[in-house]
N, C-alpha and C. Protein backbone atom coordinates (compact mmCIF):
# COMPACT_ATOMS: atom_id res chain seq x y z
N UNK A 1 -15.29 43.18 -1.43
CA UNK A 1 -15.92 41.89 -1.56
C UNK A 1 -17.12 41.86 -0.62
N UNK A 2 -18.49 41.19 -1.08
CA UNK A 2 -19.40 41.41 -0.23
C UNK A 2 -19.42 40.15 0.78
N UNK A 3 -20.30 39.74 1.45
CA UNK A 3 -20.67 38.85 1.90
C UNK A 3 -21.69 38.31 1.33
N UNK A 4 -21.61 36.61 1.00
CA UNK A 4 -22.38 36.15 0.49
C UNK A 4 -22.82 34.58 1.11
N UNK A 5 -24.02 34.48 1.38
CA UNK A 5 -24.61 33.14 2.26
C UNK A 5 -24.36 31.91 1.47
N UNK A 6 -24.72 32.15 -0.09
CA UNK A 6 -24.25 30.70 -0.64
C UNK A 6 -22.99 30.57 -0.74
N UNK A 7 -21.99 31.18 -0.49
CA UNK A 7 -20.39 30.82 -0.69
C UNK A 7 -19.91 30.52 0.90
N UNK A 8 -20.39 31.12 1.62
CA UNK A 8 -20.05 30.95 3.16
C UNK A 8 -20.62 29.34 3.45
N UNK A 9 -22.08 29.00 2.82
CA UNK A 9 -22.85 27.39 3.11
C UNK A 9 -21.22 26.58 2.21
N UNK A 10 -21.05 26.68 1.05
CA UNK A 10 -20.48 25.68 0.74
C UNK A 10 -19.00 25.71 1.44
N UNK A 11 -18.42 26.89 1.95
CA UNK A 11 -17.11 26.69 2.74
C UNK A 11 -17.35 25.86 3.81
N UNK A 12 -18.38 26.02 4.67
CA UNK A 12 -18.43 25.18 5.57
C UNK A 12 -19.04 24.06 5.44
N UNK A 13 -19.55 23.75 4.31
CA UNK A 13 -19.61 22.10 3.93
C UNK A 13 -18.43 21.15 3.53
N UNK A 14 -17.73 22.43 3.18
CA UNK A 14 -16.37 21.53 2.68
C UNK A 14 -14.96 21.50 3.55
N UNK A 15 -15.38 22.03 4.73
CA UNK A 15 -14.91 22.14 5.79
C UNK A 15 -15.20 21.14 7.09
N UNK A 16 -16.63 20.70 6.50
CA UNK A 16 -16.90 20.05 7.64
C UNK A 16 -16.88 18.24 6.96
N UNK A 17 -16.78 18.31 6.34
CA UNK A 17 -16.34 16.80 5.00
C UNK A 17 -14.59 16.56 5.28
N UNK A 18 -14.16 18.00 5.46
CA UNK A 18 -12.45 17.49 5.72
C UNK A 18 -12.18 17.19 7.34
N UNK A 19 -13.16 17.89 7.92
CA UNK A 19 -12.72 17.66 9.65
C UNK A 19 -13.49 15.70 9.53
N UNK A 20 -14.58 15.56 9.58
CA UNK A 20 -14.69 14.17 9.14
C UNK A 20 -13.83 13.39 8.86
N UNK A 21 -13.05 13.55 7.64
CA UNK A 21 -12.76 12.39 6.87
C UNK A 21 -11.58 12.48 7.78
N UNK A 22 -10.75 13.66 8.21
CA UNK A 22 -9.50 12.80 8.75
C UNK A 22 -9.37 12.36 9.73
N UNK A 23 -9.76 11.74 10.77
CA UNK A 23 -9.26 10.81 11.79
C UNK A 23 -9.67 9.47 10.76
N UNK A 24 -10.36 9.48 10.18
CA UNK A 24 -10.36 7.91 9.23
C UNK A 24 -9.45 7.62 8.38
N UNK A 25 -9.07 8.80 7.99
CA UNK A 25 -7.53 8.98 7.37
C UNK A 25 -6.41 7.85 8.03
N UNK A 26 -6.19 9.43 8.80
CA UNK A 26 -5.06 9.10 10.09
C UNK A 26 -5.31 7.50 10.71
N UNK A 27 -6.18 6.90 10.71
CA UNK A 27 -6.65 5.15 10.95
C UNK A 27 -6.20 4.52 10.28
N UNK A 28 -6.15 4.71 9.15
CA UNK A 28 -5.91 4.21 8.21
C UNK A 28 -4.70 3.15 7.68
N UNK A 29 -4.71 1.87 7.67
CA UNK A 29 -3.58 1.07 7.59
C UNK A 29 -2.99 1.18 6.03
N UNK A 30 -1.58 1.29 6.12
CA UNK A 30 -0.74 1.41 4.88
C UNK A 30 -0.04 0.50 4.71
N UNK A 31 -0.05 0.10 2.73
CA UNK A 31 0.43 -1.05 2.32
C UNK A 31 1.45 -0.25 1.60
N UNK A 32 2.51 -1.51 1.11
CA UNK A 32 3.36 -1.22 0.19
C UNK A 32 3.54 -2.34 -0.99
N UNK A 33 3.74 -1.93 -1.90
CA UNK A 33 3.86 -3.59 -3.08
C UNK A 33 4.80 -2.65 -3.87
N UNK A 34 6.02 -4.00 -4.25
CA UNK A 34 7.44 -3.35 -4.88
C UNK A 34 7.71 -5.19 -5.78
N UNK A 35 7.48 -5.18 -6.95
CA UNK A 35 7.36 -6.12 -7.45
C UNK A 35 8.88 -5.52 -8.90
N UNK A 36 9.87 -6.56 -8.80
CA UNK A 36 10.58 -6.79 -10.06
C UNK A 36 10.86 -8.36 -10.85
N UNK A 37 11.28 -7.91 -12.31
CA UNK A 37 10.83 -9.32 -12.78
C UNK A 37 11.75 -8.88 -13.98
N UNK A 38 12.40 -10.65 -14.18
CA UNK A 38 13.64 -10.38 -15.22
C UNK A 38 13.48 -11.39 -15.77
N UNK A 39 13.90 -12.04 -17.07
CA UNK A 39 14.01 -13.02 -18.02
C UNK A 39 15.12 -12.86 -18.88
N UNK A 40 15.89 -14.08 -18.94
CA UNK A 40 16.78 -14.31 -20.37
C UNK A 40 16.90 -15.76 -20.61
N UNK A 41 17.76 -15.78 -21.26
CA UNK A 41 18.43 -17.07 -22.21
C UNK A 41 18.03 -18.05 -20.97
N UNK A 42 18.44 -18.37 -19.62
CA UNK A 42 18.74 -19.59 -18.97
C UNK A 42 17.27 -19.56 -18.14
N UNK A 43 16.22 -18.43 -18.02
CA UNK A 43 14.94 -18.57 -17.24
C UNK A 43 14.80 -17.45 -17.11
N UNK A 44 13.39 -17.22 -16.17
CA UNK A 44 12.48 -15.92 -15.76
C UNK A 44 12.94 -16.24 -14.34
N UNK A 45 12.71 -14.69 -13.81
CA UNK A 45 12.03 -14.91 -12.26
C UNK A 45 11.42 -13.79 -12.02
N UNK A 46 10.71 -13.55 -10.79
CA UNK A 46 9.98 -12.61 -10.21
C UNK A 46 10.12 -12.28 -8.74
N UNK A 47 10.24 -11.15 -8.02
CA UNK A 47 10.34 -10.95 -6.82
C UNK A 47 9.02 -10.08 -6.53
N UNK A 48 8.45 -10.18 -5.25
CA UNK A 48 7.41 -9.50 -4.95
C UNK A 48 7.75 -9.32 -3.52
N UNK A 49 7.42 -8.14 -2.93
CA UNK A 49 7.33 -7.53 -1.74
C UNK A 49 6.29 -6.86 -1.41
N UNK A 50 5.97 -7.34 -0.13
CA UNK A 50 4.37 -6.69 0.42
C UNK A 50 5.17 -6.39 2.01
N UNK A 51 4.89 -5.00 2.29
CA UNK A 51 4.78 -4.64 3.68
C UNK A 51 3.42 -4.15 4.04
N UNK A 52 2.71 -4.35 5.27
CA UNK A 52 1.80 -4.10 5.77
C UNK A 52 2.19 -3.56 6.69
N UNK A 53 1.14 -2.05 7.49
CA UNK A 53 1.29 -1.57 8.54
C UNK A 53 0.30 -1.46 8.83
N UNK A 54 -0.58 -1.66 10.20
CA UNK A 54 -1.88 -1.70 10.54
C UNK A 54 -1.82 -0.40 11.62
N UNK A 55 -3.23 -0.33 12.07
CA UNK A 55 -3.40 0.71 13.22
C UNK A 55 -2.82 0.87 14.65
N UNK A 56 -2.53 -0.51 14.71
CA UNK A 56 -1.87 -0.79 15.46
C UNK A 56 -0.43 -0.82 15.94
N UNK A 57 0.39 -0.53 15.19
CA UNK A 57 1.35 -0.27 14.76
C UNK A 57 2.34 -1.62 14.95
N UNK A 58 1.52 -2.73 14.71
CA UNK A 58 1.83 -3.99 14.10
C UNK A 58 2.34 -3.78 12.16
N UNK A 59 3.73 -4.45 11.89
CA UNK A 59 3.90 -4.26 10.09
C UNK A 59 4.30 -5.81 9.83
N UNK A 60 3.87 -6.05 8.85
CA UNK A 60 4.19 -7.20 8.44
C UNK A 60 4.91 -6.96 7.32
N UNK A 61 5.70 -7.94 6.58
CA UNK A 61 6.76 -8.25 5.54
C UNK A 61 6.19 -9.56 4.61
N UNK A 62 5.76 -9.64 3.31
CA UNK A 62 5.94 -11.24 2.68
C UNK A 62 6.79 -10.71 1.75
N UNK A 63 8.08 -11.18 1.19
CA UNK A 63 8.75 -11.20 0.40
C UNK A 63 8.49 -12.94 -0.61
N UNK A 64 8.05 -12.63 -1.72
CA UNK A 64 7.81 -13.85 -2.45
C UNK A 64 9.19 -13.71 -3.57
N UNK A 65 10.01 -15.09 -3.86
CA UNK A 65 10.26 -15.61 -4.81
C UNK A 65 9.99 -16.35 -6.30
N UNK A 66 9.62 -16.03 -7.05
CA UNK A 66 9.09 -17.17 -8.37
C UNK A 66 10.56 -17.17 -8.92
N UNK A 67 10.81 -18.61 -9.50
CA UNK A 67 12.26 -18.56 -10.63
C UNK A 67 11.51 -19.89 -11.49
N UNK A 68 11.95 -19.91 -12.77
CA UNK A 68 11.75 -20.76 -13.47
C UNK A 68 12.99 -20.85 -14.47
N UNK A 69 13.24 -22.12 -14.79
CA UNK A 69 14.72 -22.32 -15.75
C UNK A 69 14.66 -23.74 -16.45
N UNK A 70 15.64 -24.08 -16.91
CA UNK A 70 16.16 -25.47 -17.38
C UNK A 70 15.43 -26.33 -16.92
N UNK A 71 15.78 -26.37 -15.08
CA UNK A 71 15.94 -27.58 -14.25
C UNK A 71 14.74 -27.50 -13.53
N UNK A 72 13.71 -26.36 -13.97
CA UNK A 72 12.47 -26.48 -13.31
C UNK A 72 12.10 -24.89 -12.73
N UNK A 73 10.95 -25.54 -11.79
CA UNK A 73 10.68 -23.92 -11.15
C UNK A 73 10.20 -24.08 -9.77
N UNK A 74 10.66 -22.94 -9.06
CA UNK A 74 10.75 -22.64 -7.45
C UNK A 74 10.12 -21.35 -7.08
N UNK A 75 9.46 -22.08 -5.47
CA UNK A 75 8.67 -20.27 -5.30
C UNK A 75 9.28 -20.32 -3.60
N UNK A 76 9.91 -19.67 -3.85
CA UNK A 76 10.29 -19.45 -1.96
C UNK A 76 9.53 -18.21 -1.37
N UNK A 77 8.82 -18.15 0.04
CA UNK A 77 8.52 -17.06 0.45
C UNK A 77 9.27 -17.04 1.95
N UNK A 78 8.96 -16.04 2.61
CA UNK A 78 9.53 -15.47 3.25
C UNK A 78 8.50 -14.86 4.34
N UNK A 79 8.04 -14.62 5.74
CA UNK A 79 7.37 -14.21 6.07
C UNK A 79 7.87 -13.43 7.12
N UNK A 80 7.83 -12.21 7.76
CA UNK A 80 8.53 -11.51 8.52
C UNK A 80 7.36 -10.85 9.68
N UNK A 81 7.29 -10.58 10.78
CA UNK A 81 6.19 -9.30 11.68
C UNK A 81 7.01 -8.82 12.51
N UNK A 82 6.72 -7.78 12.75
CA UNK A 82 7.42 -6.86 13.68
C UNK A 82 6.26 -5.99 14.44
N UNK A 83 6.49 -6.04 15.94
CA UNK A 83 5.70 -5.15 16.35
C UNK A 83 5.82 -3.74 17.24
């Protein structure tokens, strides 16, 4: 295999794009969303879950309720942090 200058330029361009990008990575705050949802004969409802984790290593929790039926409809939430 020889040595070649244009294949050596683009390794280290694409080398130097990955040393970059990751500490912005690694910064990077992570979500989660977990949503289920059911209906029959007597009503619907819906559950939703959001966790947040920041850089800080602060996470938050909203757990939402929706129900709807007969006798009407209800939204309970829920708010949780942990640090």
């Amino acid at each position: 295999m020889t040595f070649s200058f244009s294949r050596a330029a683009v390794t280290a361009a694409a080398s130097l794009g990955v040393l970059l990008a990751a500490p912005a990575a690694a910064q990077a705050d992570a979500r989660y969303l977990h949503s289920d949802a059911s209906s029959g004969a007597h009503g619907a409802s819906l559950h939703i879950r959001v966790a947040h984790a920041d850089r800080h290593g602060r996470v938050y929790f909203v757990d939402t309720y929706y129900r709807a039926g007969p006798d009407g409809a209800t939204v309970h939430r829920t708010y949780s942090r942990a640090r």
